[in-house]
N, C-alpha and C. Protein backbone atom coordinates (compact mmCIF):
# COMPACT_ATOMS: atom_id res chain seq x y z
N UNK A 1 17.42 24.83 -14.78
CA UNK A 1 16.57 23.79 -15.31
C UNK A 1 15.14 24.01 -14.81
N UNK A 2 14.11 23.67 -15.52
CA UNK A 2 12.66 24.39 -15.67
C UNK A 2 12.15 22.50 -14.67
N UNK A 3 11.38 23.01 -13.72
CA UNK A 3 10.56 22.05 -13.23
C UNK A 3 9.87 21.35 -14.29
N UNK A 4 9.83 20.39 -14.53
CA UNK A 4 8.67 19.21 -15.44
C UNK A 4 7.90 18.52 -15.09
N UNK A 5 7.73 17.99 -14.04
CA UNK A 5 6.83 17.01 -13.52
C UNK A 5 7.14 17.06 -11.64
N UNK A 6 6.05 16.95 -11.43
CA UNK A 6 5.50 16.32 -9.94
C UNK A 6 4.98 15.21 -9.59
N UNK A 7 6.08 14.27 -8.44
CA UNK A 7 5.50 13.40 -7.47
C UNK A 7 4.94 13.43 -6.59
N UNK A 8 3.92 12.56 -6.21
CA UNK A 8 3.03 12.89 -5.21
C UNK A 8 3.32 11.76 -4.25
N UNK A 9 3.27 11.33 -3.17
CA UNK A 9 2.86 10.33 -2.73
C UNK A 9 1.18 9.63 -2.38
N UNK A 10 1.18 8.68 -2.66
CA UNK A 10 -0.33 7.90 -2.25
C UNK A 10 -0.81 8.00 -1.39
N UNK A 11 -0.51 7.35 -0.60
CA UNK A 11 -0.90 7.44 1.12
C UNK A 11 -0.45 8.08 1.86
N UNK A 12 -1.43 9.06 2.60
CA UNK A 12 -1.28 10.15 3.59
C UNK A 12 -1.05 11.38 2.84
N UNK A 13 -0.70 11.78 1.94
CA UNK A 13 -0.70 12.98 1.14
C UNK A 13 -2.26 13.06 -0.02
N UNK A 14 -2.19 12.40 -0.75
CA UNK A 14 -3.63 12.09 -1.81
C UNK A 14 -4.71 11.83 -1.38
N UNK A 15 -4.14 10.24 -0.22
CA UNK A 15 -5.51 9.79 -0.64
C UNK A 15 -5.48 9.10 1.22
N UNK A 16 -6.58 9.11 2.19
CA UNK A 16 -7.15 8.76 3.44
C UNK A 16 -6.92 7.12 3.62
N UNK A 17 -5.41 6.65 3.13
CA UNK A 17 -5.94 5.45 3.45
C UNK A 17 -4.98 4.60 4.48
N UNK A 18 -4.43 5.52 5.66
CA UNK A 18 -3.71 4.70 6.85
C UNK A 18 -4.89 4.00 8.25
N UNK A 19 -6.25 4.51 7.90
CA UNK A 19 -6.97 3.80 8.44
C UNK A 19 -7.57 2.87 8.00
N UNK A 20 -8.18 3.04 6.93
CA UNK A 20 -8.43 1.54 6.15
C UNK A 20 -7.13 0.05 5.97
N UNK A 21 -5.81 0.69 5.44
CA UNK A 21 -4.68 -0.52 6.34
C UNK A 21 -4.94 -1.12 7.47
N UNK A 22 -4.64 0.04 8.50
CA UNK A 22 -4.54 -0.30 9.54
C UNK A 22 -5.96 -1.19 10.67
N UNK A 23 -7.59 -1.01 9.53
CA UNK A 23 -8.62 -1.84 10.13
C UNK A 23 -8.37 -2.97 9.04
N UNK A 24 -7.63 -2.85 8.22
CA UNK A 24 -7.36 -4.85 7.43
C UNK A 24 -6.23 -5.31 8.01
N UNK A 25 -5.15 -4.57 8.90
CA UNK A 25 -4.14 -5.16 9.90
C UNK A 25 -4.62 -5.98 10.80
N UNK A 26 -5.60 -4.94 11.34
CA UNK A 26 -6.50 -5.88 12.46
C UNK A 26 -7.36 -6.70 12.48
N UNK A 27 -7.78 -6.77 11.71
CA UNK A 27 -9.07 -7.48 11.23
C UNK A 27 -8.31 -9.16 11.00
N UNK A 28 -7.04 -9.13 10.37
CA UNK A 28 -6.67 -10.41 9.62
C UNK A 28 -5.45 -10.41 10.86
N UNK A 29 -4.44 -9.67 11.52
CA UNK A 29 -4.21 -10.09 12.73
C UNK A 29 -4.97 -10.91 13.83
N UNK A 30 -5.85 -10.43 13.91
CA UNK A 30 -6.89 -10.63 14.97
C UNK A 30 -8.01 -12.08 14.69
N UNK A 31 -7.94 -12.21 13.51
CA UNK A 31 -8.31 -13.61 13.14
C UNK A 31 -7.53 -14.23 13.27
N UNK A 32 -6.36 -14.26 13.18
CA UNK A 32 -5.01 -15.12 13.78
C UNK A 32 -5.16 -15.04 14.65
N UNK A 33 -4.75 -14.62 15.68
CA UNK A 33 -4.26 -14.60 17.01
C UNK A 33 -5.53 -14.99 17.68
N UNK A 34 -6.72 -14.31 17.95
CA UNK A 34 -7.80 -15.34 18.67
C UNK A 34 -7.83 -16.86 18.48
N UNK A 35 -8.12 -17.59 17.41
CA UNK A 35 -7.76 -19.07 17.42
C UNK A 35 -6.14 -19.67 17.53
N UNK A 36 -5.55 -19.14 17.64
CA UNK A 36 -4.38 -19.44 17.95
C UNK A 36 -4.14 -19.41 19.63
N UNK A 37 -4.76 -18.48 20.41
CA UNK A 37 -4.40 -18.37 21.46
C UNK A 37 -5.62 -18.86 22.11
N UNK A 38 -6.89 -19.84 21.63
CA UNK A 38 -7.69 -20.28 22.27
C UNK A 38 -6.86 -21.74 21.90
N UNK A 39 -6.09 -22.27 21.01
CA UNK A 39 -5.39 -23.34 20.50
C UNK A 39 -4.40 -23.77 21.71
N UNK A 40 -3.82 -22.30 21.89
CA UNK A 40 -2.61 -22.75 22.42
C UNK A 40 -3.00 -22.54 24.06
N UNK A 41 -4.04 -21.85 24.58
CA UNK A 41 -4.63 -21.48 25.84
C UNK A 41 -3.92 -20.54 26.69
N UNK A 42 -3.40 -19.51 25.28
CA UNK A 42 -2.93 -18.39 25.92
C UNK A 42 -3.59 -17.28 26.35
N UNK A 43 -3.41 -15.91 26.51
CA UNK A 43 -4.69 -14.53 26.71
C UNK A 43 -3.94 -14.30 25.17
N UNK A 44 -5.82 -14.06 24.91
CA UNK A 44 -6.30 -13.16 23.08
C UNK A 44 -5.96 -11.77 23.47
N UNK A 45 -4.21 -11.30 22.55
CA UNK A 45 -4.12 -10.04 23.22
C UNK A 45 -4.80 -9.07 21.23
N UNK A 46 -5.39 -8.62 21.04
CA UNK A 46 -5.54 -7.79 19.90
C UNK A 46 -4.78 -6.99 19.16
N UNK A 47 -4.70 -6.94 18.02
CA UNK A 47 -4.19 -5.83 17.43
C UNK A 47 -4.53 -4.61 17.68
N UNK A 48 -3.27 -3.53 17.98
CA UNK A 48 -4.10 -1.98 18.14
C UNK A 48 -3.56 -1.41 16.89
N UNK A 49 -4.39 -0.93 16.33
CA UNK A 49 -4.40 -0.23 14.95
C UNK A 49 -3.82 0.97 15.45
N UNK A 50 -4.10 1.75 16.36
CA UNK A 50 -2.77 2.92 16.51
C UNK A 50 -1.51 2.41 16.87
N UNK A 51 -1.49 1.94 18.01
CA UNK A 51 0.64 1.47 18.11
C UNK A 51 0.82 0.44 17.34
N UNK A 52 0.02 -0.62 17.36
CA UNK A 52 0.93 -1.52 16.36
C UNK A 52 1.30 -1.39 15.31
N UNK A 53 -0.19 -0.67 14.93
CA UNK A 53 0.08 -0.43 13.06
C UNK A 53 1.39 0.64 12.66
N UNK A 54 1.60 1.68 13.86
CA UNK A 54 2.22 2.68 13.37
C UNK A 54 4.16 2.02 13.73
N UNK A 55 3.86 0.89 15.14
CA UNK A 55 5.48 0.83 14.93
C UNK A 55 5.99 -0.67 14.25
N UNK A 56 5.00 -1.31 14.03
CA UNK A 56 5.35 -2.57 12.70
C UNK A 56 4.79 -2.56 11.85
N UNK A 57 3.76 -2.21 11.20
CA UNK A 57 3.61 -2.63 9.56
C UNK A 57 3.74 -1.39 8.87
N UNK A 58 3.69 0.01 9.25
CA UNK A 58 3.27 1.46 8.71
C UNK A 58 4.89 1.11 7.90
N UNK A 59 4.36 1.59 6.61
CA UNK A 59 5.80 1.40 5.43
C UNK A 59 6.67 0.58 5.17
N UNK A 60 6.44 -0.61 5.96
CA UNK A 60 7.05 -1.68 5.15
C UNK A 60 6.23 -2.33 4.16
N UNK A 61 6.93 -3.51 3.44
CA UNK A 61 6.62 -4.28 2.89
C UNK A 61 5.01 -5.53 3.69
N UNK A 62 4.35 -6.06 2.96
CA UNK A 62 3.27 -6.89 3.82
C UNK A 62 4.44 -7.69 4.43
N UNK A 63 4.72 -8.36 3.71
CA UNK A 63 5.85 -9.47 4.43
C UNK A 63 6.29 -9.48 5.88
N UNK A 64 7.34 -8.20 5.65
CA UNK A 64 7.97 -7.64 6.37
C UNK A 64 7.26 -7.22 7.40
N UNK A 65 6.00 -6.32 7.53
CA UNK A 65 5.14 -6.19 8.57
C UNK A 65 4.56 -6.60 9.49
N UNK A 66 4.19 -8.49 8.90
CA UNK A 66 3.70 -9.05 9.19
C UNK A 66 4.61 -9.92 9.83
N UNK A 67 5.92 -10.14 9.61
CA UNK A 67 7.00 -10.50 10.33
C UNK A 67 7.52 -9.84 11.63
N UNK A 68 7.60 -8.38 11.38
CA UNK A 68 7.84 -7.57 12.34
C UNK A 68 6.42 -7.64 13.48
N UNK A 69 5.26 -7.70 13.61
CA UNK A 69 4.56 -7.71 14.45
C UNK A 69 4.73 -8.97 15.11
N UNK A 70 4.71 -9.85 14.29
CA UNK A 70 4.39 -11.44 14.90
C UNK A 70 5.78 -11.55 16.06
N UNK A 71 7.01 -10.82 15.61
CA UNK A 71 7.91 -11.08 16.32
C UNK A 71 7.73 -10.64 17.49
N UNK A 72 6.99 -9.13 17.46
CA UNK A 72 6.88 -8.60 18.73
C UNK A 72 6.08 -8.91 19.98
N UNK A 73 5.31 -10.04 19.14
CA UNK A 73 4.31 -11.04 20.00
C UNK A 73 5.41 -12.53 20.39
N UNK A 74 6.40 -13.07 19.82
CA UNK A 74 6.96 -13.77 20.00
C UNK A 74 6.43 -15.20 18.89
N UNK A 75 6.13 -14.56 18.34
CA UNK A 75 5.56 -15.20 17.28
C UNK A 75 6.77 -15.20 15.73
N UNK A 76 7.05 -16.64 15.38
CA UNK A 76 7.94 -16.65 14.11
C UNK A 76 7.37 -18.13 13.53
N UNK A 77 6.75 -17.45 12.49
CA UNK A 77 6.18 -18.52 10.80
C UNK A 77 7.20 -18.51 10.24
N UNK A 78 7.00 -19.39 9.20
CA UNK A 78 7.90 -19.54 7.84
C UNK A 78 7.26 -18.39 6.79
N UNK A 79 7.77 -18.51 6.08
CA UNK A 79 7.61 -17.01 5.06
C UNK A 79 6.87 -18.07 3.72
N UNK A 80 7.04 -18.98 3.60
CA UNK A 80 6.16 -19.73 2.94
C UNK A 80 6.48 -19.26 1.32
N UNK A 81 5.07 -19.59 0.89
CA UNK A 81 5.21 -19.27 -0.81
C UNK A 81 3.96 -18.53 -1.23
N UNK A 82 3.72 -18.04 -2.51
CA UNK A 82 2.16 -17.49 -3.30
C UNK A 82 1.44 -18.31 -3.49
N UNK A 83 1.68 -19.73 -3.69
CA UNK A 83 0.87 -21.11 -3.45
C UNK A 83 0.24 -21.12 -2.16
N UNK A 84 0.69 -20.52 -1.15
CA UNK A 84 0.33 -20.93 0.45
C UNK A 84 -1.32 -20.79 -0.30
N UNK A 85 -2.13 -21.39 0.79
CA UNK A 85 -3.83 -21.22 0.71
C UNK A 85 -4.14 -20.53 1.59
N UNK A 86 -5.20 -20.01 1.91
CA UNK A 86 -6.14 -18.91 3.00
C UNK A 86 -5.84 -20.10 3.96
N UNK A 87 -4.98 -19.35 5.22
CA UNK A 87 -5.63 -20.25 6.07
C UNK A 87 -3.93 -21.01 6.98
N UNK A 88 -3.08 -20.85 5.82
CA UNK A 88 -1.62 -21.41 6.34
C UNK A 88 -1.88 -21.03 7.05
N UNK A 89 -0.28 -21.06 8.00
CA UNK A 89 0.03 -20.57 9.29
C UNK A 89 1.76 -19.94 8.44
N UNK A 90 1.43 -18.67 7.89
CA UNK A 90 2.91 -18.17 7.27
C UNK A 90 2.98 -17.33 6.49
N UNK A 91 3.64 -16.21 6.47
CA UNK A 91 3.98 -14.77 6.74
C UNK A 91 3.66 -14.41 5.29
N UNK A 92 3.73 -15.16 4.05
CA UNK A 92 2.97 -15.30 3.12
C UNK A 92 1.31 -15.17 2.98
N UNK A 93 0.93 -16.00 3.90
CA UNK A 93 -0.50 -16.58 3.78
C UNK A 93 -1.46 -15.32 4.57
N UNK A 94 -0.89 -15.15 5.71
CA UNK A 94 -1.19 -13.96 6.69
C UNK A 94 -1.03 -12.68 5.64
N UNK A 95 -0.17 -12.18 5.20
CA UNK A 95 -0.06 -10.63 4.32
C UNK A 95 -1.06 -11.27 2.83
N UNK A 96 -1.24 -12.53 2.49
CA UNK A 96 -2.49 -12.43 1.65
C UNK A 96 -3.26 -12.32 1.49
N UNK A 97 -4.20 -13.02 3.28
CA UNK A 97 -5.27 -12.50 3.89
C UNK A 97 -5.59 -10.95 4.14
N UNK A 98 -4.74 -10.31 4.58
CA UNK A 98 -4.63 -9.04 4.98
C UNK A 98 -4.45 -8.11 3.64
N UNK A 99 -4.50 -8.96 2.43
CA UNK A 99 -4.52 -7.69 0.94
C UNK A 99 -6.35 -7.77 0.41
N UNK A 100 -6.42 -9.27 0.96
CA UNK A 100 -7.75 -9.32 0.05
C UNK A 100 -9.04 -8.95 1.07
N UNK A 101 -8.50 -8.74 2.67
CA UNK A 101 -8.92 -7.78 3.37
C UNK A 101 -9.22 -5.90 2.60
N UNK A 102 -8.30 -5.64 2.53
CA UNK A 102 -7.76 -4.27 2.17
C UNK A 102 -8.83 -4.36 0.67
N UNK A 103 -8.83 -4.98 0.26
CA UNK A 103 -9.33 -4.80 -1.23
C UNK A 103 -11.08 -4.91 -1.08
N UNK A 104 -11.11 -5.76 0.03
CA UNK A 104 -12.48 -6.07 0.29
C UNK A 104 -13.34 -4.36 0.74
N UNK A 105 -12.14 -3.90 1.79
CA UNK A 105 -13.07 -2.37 1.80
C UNK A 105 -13.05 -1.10 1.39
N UNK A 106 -11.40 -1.50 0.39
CA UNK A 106 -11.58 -0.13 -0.29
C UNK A 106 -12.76 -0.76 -1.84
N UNK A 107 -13.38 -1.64 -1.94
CA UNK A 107 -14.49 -1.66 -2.70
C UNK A 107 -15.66 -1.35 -1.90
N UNK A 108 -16.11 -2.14 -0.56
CA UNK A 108 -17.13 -1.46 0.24
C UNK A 108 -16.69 -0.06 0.63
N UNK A 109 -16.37 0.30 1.05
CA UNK A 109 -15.91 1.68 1.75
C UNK A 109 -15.58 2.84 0.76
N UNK A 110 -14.86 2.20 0.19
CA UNK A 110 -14.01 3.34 -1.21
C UNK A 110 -13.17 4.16 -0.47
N UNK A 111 -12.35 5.35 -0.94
CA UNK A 111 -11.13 5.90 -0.31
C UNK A 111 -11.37 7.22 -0.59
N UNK A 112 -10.90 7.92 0.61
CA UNK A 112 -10.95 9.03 0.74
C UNK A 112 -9.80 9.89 0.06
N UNK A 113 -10.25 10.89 -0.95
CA UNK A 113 -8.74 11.44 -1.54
C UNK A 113 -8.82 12.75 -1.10
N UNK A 114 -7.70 13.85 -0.78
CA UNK A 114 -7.93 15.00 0.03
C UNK A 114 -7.95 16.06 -0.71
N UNK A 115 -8.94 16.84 -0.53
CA UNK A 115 -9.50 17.22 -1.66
C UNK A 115 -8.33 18.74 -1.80
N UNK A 116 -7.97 19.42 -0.74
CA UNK A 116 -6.52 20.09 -1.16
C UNK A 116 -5.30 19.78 -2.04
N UNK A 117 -5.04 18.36 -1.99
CA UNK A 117 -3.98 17.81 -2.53
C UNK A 117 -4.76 17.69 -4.06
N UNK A 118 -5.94 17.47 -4.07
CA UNK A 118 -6.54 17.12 -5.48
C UNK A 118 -6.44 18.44 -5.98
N UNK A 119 -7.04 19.22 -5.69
CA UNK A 119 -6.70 20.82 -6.38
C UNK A 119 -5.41 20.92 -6.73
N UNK A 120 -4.39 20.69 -5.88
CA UNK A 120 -2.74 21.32 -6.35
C UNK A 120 -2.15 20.28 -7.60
N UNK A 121 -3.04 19.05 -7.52
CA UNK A 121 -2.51 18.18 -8.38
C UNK A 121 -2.89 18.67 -10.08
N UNK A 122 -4.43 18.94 -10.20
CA UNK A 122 -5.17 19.58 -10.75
C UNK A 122 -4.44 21.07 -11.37
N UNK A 123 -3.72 21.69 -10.54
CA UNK A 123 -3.41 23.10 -11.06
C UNK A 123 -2.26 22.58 -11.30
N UNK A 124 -1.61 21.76 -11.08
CA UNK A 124 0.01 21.48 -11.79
C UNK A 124 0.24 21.08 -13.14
N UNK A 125 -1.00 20.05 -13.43
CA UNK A 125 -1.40 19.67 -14.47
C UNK A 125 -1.85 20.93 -15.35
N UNK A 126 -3.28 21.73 -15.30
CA UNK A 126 -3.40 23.21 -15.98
C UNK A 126 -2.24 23.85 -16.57
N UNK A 127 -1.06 23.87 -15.53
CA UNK A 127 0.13 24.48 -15.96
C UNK A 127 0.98 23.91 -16.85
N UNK A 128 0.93 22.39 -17.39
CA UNK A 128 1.48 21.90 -17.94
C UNK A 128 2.48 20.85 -17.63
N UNK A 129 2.35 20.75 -16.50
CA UNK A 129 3.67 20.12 -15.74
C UNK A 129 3.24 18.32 -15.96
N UNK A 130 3.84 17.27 -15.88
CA UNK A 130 3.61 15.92 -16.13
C UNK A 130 3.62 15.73 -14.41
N UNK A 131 2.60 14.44 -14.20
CA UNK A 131 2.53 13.82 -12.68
C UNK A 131 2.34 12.78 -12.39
N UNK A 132 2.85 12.08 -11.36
CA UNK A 132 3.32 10.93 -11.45
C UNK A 132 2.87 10.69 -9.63
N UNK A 133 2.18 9.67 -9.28
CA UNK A 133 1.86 9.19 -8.40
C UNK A 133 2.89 7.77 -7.75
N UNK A 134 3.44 7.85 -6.23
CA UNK A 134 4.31 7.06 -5.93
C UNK A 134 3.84 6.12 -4.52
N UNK A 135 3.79 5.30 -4.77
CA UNK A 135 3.21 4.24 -3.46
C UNK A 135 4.11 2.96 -3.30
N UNK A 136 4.77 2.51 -2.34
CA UNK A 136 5.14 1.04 -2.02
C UNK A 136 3.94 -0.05 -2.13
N UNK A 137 2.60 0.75 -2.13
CA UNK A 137 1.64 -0.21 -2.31
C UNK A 137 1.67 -1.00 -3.75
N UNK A 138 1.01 -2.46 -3.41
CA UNK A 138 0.48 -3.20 -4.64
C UNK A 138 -0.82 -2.56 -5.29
N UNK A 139 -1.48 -2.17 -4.53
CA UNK A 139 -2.78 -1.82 -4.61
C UNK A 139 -2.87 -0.47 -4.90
N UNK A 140 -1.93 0.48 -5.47
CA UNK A 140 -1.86 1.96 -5.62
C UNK A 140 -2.98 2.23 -6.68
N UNK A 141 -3.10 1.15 -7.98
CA UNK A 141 -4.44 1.32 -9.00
C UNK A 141 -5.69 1.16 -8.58
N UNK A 142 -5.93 0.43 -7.68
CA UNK A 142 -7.18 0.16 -7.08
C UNK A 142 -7.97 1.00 -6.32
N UNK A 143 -6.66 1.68 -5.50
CA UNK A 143 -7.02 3.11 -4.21
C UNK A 143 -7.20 4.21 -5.79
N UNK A 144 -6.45 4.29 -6.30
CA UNK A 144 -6.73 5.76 -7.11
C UNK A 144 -8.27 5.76 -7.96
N UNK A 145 -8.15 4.69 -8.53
CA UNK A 145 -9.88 4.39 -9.09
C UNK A 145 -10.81 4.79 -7.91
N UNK A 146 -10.83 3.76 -6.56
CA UNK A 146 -11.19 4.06 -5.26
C UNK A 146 -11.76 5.47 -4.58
N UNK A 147 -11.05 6.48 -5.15
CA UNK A 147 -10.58 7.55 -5.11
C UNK A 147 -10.84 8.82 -6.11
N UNK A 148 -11.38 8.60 -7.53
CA UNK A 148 -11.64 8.91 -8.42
C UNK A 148 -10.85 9.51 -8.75
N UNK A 149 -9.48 9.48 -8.92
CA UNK A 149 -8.36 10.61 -9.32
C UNK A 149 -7.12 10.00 -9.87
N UNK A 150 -7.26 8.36 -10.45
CA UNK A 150 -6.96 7.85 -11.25
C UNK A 150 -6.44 8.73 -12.64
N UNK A 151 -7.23 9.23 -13.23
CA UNK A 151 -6.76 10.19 -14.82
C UNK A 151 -5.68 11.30 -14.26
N UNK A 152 -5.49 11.34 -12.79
CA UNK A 152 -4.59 12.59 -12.86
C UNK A 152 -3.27 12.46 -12.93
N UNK A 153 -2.75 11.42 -12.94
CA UNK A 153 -1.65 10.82 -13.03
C UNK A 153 -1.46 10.67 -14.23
N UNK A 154 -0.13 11.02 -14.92
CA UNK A 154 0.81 10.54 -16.11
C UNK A 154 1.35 9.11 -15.98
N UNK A 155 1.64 9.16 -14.81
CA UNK A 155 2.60 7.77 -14.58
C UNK A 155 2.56 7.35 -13.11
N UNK A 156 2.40 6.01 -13.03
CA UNK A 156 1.88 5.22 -11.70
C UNK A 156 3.16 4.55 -11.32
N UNK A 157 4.05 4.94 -9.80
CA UNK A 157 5.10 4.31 -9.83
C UNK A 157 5.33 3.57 -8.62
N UNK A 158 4.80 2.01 -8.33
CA UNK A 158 4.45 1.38 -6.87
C UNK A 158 4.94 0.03 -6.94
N UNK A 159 3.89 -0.78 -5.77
CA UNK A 159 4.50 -1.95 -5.21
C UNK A 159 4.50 -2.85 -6.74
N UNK A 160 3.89 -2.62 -7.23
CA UNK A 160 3.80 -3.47 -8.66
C UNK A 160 5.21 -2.90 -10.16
N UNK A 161 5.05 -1.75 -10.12
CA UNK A 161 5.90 -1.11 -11.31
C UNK A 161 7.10 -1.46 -10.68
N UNK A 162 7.69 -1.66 -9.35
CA UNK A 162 8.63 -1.57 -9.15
C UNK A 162 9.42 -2.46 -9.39
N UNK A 163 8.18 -4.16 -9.70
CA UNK A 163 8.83 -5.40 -9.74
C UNK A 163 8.91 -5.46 -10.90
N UNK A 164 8.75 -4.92 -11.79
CA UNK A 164 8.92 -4.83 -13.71
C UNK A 164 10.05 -5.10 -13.88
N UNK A 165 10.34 -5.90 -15.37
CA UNK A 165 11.47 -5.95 -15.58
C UNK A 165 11.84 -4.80 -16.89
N UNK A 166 12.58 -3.83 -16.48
CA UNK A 166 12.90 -3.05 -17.23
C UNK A 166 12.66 -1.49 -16.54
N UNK A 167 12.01 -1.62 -15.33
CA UNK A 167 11.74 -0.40 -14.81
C UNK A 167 12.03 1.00 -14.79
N UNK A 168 13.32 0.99 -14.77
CA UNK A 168 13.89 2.70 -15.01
C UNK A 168 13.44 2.82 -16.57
N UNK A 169 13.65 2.23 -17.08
CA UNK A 169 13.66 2.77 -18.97
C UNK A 169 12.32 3.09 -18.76
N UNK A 170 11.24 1.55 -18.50
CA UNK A 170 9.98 1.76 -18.80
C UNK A 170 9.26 3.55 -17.79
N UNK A 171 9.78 3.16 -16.40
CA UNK A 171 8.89 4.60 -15.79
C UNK A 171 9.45 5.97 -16.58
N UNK A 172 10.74 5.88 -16.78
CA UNK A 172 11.15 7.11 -17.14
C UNK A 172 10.58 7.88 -18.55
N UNK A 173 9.88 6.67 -19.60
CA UNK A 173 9.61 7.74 -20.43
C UNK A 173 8.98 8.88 -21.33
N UNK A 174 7.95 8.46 -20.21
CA UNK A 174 6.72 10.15 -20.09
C UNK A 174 7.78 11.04 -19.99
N UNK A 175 8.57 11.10 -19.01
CA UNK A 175 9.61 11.80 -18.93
C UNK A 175 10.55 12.17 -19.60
N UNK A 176 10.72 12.09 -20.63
CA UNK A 176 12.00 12.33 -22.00
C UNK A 176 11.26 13.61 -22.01
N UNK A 177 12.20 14.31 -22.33
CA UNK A 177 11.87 16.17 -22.79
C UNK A 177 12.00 15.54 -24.61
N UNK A 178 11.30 16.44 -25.41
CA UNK A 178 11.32 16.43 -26.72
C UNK A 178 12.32 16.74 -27.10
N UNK A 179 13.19 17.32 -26.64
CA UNK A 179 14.71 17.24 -27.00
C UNK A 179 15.72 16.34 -27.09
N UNK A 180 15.13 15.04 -26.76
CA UNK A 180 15.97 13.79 -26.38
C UNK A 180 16.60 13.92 -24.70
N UNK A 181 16.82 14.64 -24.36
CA UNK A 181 17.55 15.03 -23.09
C UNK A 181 16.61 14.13 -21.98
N UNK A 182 17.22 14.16 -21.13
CA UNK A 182 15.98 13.60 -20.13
C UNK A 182 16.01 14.60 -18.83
N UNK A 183 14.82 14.10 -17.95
CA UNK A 183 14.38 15.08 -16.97
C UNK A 183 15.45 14.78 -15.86
């Protein structure tokens, strides 16, 4: 069977963006936890964007990340709802702050895409091959625009496509060979 298409992953392979996460981890951690611990008259301990980020939020879900750190502080919110407002106190409200963080500087900042990986993506395409970009992120359209390498992709498959209803049919069918057969 003849190769057809290539996945790439988003982050850390494409495109520079485990430091930009990891300064909207901190940034919206760290606005928590200072008034909280001048509230409660505890010590303001900070987020560290190298260990924390890498052993609670790196590849999970926001949710989940934001659950997993708070725990490790001894910290447990309610998980709340998409209604929560800026500002709750809940694991919802916190990973919402922390997206519209993220969004805030990959528009100031913009994203770094690596320019090796852009070439191989580039010559796969030349050759004919179909490509398909893969992220747990919500924000995978935003970084690739971000990024200028948006058009190189056939098919975008992330935190958003994944919640589709109909998903396998719908991602899969760039992918149909003209033969009816599939890849």
């Amino acid at each position: 069977m003849a190769t057809l298409a290539c996945l790439f992953d988003l982050d850390g392979v494409l495109t520079a963006t485990a430091t930009i996460h990891a300064a909207a981890w901190q940034e919206m951690f760290d606005s928590y936890l200072k008034p909280r611990a001048q509230r409660l008259g505890t010590p303001f301990v900070a987020f560290d964007p190298a260990t924390d980020y890498d052993t609670y939020v790196d590849g999970k879900s926001r949710a989940y990340g934001t659950a997993s750190f708070l725990a490790s502080r001894g910290i447990e919110l309610p998980i709340g709802g998409p209604e929560d407002l800026a500002g709750a106190e809940t694991i919802t409200a916190l990973g919402q702050a922390k997206n519209e963080i993220l969004l805030r500087r990959i528009r100031h900042d913009g994203v770094q895409a690596y320019a090796g990986s852009v070439r191989y993506v580039r010559a796969v395409r030349k050759v004919g091959l179909l490509t398909a970009v893969v992220s747990s992120s919500a924000n995978c359209t935003q970084i690739l625009a971000a990024a200028g390498i948006a058009e190189l992709f056939d098919i975008r498959i992330d935190g958003l496509s994944c919640q589709a209803p109909g998903l396998v049919e719908g991602l899969l069918d760039p992918f149909h060979r003209f033969d009816g057969g599939q890849v």
